[in-house]
Protein backbone atom coordinates (compact mmCIF):
# COMPACT_ATOMS: atom_id res chain seq x y z
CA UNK A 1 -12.19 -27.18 4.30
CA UNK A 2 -12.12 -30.47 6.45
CA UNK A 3 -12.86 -32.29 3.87
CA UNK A 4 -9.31 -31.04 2.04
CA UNK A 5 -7.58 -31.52 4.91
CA UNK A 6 -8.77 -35.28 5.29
CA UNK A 7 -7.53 -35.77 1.71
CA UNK A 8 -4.29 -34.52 2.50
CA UNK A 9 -4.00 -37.60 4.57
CA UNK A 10 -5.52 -39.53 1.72
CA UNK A 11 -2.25 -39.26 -0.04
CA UNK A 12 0.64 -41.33 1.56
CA UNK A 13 3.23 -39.12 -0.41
CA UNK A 14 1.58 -35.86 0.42
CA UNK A 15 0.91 -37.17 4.01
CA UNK A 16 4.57 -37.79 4.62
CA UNK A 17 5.63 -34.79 3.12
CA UNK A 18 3.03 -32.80 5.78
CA UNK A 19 4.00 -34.81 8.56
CA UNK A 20 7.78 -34.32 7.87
CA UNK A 21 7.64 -30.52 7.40
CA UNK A 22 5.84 -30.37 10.99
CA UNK A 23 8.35 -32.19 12.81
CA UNK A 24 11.21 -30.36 10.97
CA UNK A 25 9.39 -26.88 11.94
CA UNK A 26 8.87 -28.58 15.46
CA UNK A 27 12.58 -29.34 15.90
CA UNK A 28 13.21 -25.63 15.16
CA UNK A 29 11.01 -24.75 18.39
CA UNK A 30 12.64 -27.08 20.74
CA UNK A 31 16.02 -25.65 19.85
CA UNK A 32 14.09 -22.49 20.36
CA UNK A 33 14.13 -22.85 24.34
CA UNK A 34 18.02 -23.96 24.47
CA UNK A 35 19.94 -20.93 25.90
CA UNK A 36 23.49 -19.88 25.47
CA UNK A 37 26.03 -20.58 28.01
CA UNK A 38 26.93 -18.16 30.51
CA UNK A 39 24.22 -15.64 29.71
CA UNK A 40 22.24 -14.47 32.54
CA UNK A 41 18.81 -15.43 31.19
CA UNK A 42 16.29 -13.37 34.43
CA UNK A 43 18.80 -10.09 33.66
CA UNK A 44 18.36 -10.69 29.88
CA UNK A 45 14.76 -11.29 30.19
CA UNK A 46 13.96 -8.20 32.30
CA UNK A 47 15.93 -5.64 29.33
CA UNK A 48 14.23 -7.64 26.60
CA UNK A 49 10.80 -6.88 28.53
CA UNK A 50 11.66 -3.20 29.11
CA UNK A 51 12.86 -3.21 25.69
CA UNK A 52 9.53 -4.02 24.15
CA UNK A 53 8.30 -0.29 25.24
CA UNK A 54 11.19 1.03 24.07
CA UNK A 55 10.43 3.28 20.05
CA UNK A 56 13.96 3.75 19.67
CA UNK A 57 17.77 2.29 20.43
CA UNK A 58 17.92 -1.31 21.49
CA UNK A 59 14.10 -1.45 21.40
CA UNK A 60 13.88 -0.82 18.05
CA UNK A 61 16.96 -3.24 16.92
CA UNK A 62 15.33 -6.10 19.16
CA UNK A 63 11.93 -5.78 17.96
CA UNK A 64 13.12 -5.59 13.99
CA UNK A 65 15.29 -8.67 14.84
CA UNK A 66 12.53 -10.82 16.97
CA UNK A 67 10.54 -10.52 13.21
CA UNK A 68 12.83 -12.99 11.68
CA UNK A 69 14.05 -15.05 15.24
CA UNK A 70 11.08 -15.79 16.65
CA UNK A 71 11.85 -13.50 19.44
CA UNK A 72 15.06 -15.78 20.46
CA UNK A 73 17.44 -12.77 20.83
CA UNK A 74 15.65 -11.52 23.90
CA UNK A 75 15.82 -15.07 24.89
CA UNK A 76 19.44 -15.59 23.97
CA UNK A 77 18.96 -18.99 22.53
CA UNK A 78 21.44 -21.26 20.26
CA UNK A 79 18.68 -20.13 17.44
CA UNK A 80 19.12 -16.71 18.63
CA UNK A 81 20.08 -15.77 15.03
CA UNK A 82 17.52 -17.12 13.38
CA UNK A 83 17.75 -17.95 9.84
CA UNK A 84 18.17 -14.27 8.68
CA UNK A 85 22.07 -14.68 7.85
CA UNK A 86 21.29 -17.12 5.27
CA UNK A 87 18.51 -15.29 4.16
CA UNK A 88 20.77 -12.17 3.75
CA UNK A 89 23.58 -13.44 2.01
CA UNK A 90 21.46 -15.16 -0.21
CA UNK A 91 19.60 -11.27 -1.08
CA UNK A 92 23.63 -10.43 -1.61
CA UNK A 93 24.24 -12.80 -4.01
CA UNK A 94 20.70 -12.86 -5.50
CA UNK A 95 21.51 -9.17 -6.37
CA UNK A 96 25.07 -9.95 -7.05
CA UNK A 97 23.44 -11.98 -10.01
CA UNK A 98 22.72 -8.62 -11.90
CA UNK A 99 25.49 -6.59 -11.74
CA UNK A 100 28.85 -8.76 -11.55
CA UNK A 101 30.00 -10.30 -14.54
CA UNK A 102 31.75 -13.66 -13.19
CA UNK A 103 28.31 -14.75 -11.06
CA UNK A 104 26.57 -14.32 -14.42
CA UNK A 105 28.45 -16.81 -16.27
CA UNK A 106 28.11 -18.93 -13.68
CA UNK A 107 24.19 -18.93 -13.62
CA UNK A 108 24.37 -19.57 -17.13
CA UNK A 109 26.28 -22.80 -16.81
CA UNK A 110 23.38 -24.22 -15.45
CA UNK A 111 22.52 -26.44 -12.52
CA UNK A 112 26.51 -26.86 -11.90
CA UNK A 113 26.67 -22.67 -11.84
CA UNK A 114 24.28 -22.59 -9.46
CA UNK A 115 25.88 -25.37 -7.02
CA UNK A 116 28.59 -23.41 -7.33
CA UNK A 117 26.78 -19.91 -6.66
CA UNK A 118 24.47 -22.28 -3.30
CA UNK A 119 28.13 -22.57 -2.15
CA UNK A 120 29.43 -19.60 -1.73
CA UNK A 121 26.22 -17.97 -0.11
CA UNK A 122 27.05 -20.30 2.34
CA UNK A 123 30.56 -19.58 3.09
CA UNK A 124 29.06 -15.64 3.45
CA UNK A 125 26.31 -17.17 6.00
CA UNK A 126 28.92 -18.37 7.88
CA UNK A 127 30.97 -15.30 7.50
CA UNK A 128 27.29 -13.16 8.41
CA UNK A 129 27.08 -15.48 11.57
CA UNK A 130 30.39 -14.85 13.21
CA UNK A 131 29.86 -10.74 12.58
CA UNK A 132 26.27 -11.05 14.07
CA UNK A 133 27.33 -13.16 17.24
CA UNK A 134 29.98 -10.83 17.69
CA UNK A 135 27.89 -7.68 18.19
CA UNK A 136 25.29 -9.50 20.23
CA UNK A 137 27.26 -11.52 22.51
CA UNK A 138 29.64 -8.03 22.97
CA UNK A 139 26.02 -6.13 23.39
CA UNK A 140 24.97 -8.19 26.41
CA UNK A 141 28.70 -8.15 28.19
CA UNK A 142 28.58 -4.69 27.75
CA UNK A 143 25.16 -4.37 29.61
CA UNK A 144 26.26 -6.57 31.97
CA UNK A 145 24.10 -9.33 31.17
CA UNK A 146 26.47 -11.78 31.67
CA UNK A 147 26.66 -14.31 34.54
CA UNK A 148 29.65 -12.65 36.88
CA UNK A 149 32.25 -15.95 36.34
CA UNK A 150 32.18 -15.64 32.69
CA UNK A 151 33.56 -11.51 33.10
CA UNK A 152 36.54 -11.48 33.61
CA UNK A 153 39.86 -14.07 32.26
CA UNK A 154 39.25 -17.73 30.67
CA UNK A 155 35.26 -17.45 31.91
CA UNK A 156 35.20 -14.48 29.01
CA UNK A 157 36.96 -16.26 26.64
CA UNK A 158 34.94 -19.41 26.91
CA UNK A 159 31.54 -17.18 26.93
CA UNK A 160 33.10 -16.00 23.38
CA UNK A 161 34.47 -18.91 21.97
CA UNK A 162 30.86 -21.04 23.32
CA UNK A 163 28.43 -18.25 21.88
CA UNK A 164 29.61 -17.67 18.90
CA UNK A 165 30.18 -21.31 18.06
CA UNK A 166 26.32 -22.12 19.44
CA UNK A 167 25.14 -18.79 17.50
CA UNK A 168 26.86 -20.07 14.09
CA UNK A 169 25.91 -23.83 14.57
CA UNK A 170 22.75 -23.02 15.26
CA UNK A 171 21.78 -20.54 12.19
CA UNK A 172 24.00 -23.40 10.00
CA UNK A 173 21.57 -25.80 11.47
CA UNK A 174 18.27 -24.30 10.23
CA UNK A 175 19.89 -23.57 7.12
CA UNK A 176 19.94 -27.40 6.86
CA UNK A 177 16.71 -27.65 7.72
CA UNK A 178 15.20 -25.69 5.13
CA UNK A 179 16.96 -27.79 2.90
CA UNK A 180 15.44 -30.74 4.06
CA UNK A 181 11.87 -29.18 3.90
CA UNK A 182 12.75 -28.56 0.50
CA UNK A 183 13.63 -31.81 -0.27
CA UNK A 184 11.74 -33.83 1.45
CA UNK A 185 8.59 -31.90 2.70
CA UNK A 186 6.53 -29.08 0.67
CA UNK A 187 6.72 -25.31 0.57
CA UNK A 188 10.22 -23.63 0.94
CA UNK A 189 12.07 -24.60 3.81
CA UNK A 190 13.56 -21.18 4.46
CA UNK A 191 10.46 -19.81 4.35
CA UNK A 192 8.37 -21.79 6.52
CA UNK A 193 10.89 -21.66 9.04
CA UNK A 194 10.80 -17.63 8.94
CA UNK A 195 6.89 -17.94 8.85
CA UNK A 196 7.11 -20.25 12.27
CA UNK A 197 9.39 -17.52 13.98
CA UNK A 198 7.17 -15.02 13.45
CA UNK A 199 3.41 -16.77 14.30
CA UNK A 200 5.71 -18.08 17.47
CA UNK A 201 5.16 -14.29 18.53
CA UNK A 202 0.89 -14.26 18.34
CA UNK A 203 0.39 -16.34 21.66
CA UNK A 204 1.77 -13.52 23.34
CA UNK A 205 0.43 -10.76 21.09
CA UNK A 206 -3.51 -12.24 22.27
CA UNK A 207 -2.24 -12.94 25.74
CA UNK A 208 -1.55 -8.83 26.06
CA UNK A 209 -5.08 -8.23 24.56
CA UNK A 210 -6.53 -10.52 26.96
CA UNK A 211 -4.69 -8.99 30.41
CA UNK A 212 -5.44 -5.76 28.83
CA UNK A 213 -8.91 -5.83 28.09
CA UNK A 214 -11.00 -3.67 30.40
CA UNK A 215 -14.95 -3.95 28.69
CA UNK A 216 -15.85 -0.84 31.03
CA UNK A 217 -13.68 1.71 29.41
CA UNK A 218 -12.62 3.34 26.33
CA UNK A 219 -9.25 2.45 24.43
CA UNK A 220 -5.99 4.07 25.71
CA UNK A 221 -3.44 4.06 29.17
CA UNK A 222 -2.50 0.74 27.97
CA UNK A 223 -5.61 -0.70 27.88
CA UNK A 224 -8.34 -1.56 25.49
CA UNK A 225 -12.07 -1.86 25.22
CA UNK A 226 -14.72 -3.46 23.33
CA UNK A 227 -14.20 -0.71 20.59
CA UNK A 228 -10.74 -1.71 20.72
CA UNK A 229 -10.27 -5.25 20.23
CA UNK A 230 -13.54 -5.16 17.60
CA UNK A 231 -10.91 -2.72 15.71
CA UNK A 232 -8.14 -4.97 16.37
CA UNK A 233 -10.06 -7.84 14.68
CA UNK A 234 -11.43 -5.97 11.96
CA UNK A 235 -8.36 -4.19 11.03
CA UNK A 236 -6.48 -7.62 10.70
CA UNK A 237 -8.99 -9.45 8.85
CA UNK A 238 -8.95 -6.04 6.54
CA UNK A 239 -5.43 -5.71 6.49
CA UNK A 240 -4.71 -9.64 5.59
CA UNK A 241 -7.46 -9.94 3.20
CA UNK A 242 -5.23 -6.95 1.57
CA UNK A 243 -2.45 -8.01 1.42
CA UNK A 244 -3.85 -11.55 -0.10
CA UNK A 245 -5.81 -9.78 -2.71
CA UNK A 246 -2.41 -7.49 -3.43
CA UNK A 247 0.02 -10.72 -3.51
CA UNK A 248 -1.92 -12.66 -5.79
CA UNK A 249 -3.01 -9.41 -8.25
CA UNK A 250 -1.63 -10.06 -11.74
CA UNK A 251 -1.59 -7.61 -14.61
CA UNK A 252 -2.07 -10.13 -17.69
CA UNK A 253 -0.56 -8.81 -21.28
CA UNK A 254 -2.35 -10.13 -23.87
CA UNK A 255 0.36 -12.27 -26.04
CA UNK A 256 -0.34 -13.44 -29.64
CA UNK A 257 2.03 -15.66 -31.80
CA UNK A 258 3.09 -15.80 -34.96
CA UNK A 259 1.75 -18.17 -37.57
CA UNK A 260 4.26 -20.56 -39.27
CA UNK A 261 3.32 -22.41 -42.84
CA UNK A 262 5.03 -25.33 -43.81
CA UNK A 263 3.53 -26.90 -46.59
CA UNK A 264 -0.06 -26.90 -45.76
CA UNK A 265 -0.21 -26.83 -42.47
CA UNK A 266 -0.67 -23.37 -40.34
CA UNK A 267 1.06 -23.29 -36.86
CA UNK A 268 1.07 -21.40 -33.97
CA UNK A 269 -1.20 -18.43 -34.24
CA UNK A 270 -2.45 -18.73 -30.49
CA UNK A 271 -3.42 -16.39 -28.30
CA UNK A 272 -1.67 -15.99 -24.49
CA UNK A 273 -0.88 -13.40 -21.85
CA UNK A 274 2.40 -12.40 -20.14
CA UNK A 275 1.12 -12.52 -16.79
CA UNK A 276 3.11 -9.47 -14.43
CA UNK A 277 2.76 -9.43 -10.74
CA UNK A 278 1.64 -6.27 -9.23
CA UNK A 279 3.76 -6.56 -5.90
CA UNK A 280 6.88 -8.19 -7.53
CA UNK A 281 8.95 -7.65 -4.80
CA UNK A 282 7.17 -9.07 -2.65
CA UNK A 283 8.59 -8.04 0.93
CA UNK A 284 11.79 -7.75 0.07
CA UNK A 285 11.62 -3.05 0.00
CA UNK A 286 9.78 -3.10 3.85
CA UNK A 287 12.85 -5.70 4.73
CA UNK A 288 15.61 -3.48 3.40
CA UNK A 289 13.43 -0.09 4.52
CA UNK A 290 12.95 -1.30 8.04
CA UNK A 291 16.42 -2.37 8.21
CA UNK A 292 17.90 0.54 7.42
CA UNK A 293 15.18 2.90 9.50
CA UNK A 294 16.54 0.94 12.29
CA UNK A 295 20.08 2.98 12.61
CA UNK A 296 18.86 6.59 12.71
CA UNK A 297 16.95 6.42 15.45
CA UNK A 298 19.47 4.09 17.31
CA UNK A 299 22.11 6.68 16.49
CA UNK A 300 20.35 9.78 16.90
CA UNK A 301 19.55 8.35 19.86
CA UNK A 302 22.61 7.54 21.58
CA UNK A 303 23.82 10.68 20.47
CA UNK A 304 21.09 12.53 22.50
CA UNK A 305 22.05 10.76 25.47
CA UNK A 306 25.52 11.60 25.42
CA UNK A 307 25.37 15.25 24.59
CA UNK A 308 22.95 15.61 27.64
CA UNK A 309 25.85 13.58 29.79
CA UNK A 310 28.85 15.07 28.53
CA UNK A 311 27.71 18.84 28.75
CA UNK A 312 28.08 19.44 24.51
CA UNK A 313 26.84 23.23 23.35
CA UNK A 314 23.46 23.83 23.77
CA UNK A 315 22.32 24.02 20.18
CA UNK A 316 23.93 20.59 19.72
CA UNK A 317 22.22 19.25 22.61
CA UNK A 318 18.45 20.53 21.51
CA UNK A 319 20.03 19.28 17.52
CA UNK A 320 20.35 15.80 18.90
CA UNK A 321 17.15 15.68 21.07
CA UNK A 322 15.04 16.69 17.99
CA UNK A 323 16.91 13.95 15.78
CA UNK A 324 16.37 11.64 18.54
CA UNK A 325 12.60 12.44 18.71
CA UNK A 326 11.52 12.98 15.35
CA UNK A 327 13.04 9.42 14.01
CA UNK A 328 11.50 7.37 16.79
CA UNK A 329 8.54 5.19 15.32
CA UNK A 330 5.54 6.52 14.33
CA UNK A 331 6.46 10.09 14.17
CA UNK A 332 6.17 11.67 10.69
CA UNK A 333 9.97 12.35 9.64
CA UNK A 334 10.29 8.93 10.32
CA UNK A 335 7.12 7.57 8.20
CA UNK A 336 8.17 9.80 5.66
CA UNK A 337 11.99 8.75 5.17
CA UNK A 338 10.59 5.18 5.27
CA UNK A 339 7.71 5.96 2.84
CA UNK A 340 10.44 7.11 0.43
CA UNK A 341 12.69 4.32 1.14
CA UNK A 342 10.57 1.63 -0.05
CA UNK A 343 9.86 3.43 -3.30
CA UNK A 344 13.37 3.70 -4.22
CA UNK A 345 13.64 -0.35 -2.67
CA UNK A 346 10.73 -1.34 -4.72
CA UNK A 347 11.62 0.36 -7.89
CA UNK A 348 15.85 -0.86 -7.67
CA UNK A 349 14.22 -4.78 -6.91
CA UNK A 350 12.27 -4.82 -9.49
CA UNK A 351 14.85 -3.00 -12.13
CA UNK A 352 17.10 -5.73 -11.06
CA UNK A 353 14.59 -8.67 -11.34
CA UNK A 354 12.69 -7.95 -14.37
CA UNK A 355 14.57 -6.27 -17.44
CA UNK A 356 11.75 -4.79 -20.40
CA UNK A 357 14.26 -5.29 -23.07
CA UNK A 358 14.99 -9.05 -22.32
CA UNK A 359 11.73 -9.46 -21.55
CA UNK A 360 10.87 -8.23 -25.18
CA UNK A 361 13.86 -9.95 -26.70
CA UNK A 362 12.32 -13.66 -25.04
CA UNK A 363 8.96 -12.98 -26.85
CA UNK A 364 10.45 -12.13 -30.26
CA UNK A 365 12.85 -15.15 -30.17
CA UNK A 366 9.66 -17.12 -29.64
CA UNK A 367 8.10 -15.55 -32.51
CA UNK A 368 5.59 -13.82 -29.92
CA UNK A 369 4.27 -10.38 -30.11
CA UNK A 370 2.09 -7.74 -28.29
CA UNK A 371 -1.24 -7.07 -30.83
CA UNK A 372 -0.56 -3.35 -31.62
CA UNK A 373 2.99 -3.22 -30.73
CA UNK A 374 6.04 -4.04 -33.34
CA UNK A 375 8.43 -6.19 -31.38
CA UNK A 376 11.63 -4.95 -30.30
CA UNK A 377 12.36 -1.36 -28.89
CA UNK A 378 8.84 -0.50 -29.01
CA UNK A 379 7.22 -3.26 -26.86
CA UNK A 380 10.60 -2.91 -24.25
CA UNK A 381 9.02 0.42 -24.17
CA UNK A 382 5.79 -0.24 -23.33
CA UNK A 383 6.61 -2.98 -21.11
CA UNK A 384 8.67 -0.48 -19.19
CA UNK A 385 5.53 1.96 -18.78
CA UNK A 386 3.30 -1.16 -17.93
CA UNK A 387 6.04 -1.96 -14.61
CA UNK A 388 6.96 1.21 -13.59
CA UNK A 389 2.91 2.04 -13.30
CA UNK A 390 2.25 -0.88 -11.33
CA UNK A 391 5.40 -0.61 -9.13
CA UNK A 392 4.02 2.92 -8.47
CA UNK A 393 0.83 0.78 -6.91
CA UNK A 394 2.60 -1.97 -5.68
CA UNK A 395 5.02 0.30 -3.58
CA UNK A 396 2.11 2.19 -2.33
CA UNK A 397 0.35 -1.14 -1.01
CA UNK A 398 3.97 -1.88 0.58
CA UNK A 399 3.79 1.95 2.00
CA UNK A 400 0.75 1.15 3.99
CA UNK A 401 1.12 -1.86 5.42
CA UNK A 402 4.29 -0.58 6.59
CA UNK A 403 3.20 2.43 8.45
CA UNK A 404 -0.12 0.52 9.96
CA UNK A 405 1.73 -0.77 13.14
CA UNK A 406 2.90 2.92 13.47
CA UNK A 407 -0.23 4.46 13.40
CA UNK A 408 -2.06 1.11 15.50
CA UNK A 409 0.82 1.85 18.67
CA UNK A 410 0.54 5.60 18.55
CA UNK A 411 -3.02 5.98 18.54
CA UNK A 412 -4.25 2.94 20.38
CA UNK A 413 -1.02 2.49 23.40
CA UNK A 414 -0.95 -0.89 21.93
CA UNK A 415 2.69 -2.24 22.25
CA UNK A 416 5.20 -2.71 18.91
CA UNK A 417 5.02 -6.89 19.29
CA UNK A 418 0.98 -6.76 19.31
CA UNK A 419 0.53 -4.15 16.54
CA UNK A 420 3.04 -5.90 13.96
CA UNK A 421 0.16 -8.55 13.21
CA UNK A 422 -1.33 -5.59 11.51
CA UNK A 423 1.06 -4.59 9.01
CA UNK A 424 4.61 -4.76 8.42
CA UNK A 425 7.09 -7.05 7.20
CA UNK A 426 5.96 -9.87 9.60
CA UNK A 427 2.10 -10.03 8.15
CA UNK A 428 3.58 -9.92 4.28
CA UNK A 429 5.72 -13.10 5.03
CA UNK A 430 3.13 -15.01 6.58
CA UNK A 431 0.21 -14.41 4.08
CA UNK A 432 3.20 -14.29 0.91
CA UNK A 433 4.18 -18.11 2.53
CA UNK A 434 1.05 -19.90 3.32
CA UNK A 435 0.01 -18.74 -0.18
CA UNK A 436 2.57 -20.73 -1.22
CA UNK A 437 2.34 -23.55 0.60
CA UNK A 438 -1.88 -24.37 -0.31
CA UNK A 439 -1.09 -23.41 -3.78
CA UNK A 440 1.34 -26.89 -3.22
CA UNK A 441 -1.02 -28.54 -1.49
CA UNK A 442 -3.63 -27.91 -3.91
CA UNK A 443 -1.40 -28.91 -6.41
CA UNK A 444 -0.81 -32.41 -5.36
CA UNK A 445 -4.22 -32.89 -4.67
CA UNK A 446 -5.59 -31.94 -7.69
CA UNK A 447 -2.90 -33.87 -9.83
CA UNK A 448 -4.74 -37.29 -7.72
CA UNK A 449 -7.81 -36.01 -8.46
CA UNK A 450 -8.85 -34.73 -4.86
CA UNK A 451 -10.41 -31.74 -4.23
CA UNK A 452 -7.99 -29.45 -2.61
CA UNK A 453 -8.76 -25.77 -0.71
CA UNK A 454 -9.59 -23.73 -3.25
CA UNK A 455 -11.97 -26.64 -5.08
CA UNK A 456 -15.75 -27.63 -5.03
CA UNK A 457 -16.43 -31.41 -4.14
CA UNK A 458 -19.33 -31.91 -6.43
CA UNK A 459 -21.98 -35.25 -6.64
CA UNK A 460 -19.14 -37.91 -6.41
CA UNK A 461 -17.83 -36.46 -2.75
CA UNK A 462 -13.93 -35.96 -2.07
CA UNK A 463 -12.72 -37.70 -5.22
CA UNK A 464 -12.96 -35.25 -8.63
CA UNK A 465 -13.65 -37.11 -11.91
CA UNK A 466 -10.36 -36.45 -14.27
CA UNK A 467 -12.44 -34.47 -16.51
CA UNK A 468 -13.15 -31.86 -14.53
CA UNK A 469 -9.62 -32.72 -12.33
């Protein structure tokens, strides 16, 4: 492992591509700790704390938004948005892809359609940016988390005007930044930024283990023993060696083409596999799950409150309480909407994303065929039954390491922000990215004949011998 990581700065290119993605990513955490004008940061601090105990309402919207900010909306930082918008209209017009006519001629003109397609997603970012500033800066006037001269007149106004130009500048800016990574560092840009949000939350995750850690007592009241933490440990190496094993799981079809004669030669004739991804889509069912789990209980909620306040009929106030109870996290109504939910998520990505008959179209264009099958209907049909059976798996992997922070914070008291390193969305972006990004590392060494991560050094040291490069 050292020895890969002295090659990397072996390679000028690969070193200055390293060295520029870390002060990129750096950047991104000293804009991290600029705050918003007129926002009373000790007020804002104090909710966001109280807020971190919190299963349902604002707790529940913070904590599903700190995932992808790096925790800057409790801060209320010019990054306070993150890099979700762009991430979200690009999932809009990703999808948009598959079902509207006019974006599919477009990605069919090529590299000009898709200039043209990078374009619009962000106008939409922009257009995502000034809805999501809105609701948070009006959020934090309404709870009165505001410094008092920016209340009332021209100090509202220019609280307005300010935050939501520092809110849309600021996701605009990391969108840039990713684009830079991508250009002139390695891994994806948007990615790694996401990736850096969310680690940014650990130091604090091990700092509550740490204050917490009482080695005289069992696990619970908020506290945690040996037993405890050696579970805590365990269950993450488990639970990342998982989802590793899970992300990189391929189903491989065996392929065999055709033979072609011309005069009297014999090509083609050799044998490949159509490798298929077990998880396909990747994160993308917890995201759109976890999103959507997030307005019951915020609604439910609020309604609970208010029927208790404003004296509603008594059925409607125990209707509302029971709502409010049963969709707070953890509880089983709530796993079990959001077990559903990222079937149905991981079944409509992958129907979009990978289409059996095209699929089967591609490999009889290319003279290919399935041994056993006839091409045509026939292999669309069995490549159907091959994706649907391991989307059945895949969503069930997806299903688990959902509900594992659930489980970890109602059995164990541990809080939301410490038990997300054991599941959820968070863990699958991290392991899904740095996957990625020694894959491209390995890559580059390799092609200069280094041994990279996932190679053996052999008799001649750091430097391979092309033969076996």
């Amino acid at each position: 492992m050292l020895t890969a990581f002295l090659n990397i700065f072996r390679v000028a290119d690969l070193r200055n591509r390293v060295l520029f993605t870390l002060g990129m990513l750096a950047i991104y955490r000293i804009g991290f700790w600029i705050p918003l004008v007129g926002v009373d940061q000790v007020a804002l601090s104090e909710a966001a704390q109280q807020a971190n105990d919190d299963a349902s309402g604002f707790g529940r919207i913070l904590q599903f938004a700190s995932v992808f900010s790096g925790g800057a909306l409790g801060q209320s930082t010019v990054f306070g948005l993150g890099i979700m918008p762009y991430i979200t209209a690009s999932i809009i017009f990703q999808l948009l892809q598959s079902v509207w006519q006019p974006l599919q001629d477009l990605k069919k003109e090529g590299m000009s359609g898709q200039q043209k397609i990078q374009e619009w997603t962000r106008y939409a970012t922009i257009g995502l940016c000034i809805v999501q500033g809105m609701m948070w800066l009006g959020y934090m006037y309404s709870q009165n988390l505001v410094q008092p001269s920016y209340m009332a007149g021209t100090g509202r106004m220019v609280f307005y005007v300010s935050g939501l130009t520092a809110l849309t500048a600021g996701s605009l800016f990391l969108m840039w930044l990713g684009e830079q990574i991508d250009k002139h560092g390695i891994g994806n840009g948007v990615s790694l930024i996401l990736t850096a949000g969310i680690l940014a939350r650990m130091p604090a995750a091990v700092e509550w283990v740490v204050a917490n850690f009482n080695p005289s007592i069992q696990s619970g009241d908020g506290k945690v023993g040996v037993v405890g933490v050696a579970l805590l440990v365990l269950g993450f190496c488990v639970v990342v060696g998982g989802a590793v094993l899970i992300t990189v799981a391929q189903r491989r079809i065996p392929i065999q083409q055709a033979k072609h004669v011309r005069g009297r030669k014999v090509y083609g004739g050799q044998r490949h596999h159509l490798p298929l991804r077990l998880n396909h889509s990747g994160v993308m069912p917890i995201i759109f799950a976890s999103s959507l789990m997030v307005f019951p209980s915020t609604i439910f909620g609020w309604l609970s409150g208010k029927a208790a306040l404003e004296g509603w009929s008594e059925w409607l106030v125990q209707a509302t309480a029971f709502l409010a109870l049963n969709f707070q996290m953890g509880s089983y109504p709530y796993i079990v909407v959001e077990i559903v939910l990222i079937y149905f998520f991981a079944y409509f990505w992958v129907t979009v994303q990978l289409s059996p008959d095209d699929m089967a179209k591609e490999l009889r264009k290319h003279s290919s065929f399935i041994p056993g099958l006839r091409p045509g209907p026939r292999t669309a049909e069995y490549l159907e039954t091959v994706i649907g059976r391991m989307t059945y798996v895949g969503g069930g992997f997806l299903c688990i390491i959902a509900i594992i922070p659930s489980f970890v914070s109602q059995f164990f008291g541990v809080p939301p922000y410490v038990s997300q390193f054991l599941g959820g969305t968070g863990l699958l972006i991290v392991v899904s990215v740095m996957l990625d990004l020694v894959q491209r590392i390995e890559a580059n060494l390799l092609m200069r004949n280094y041994a990279g991560f996932l190679s053996t050094t052999g008799e001649d040291g750091p430097r391979l011998r092309s033969a076996r490069g």
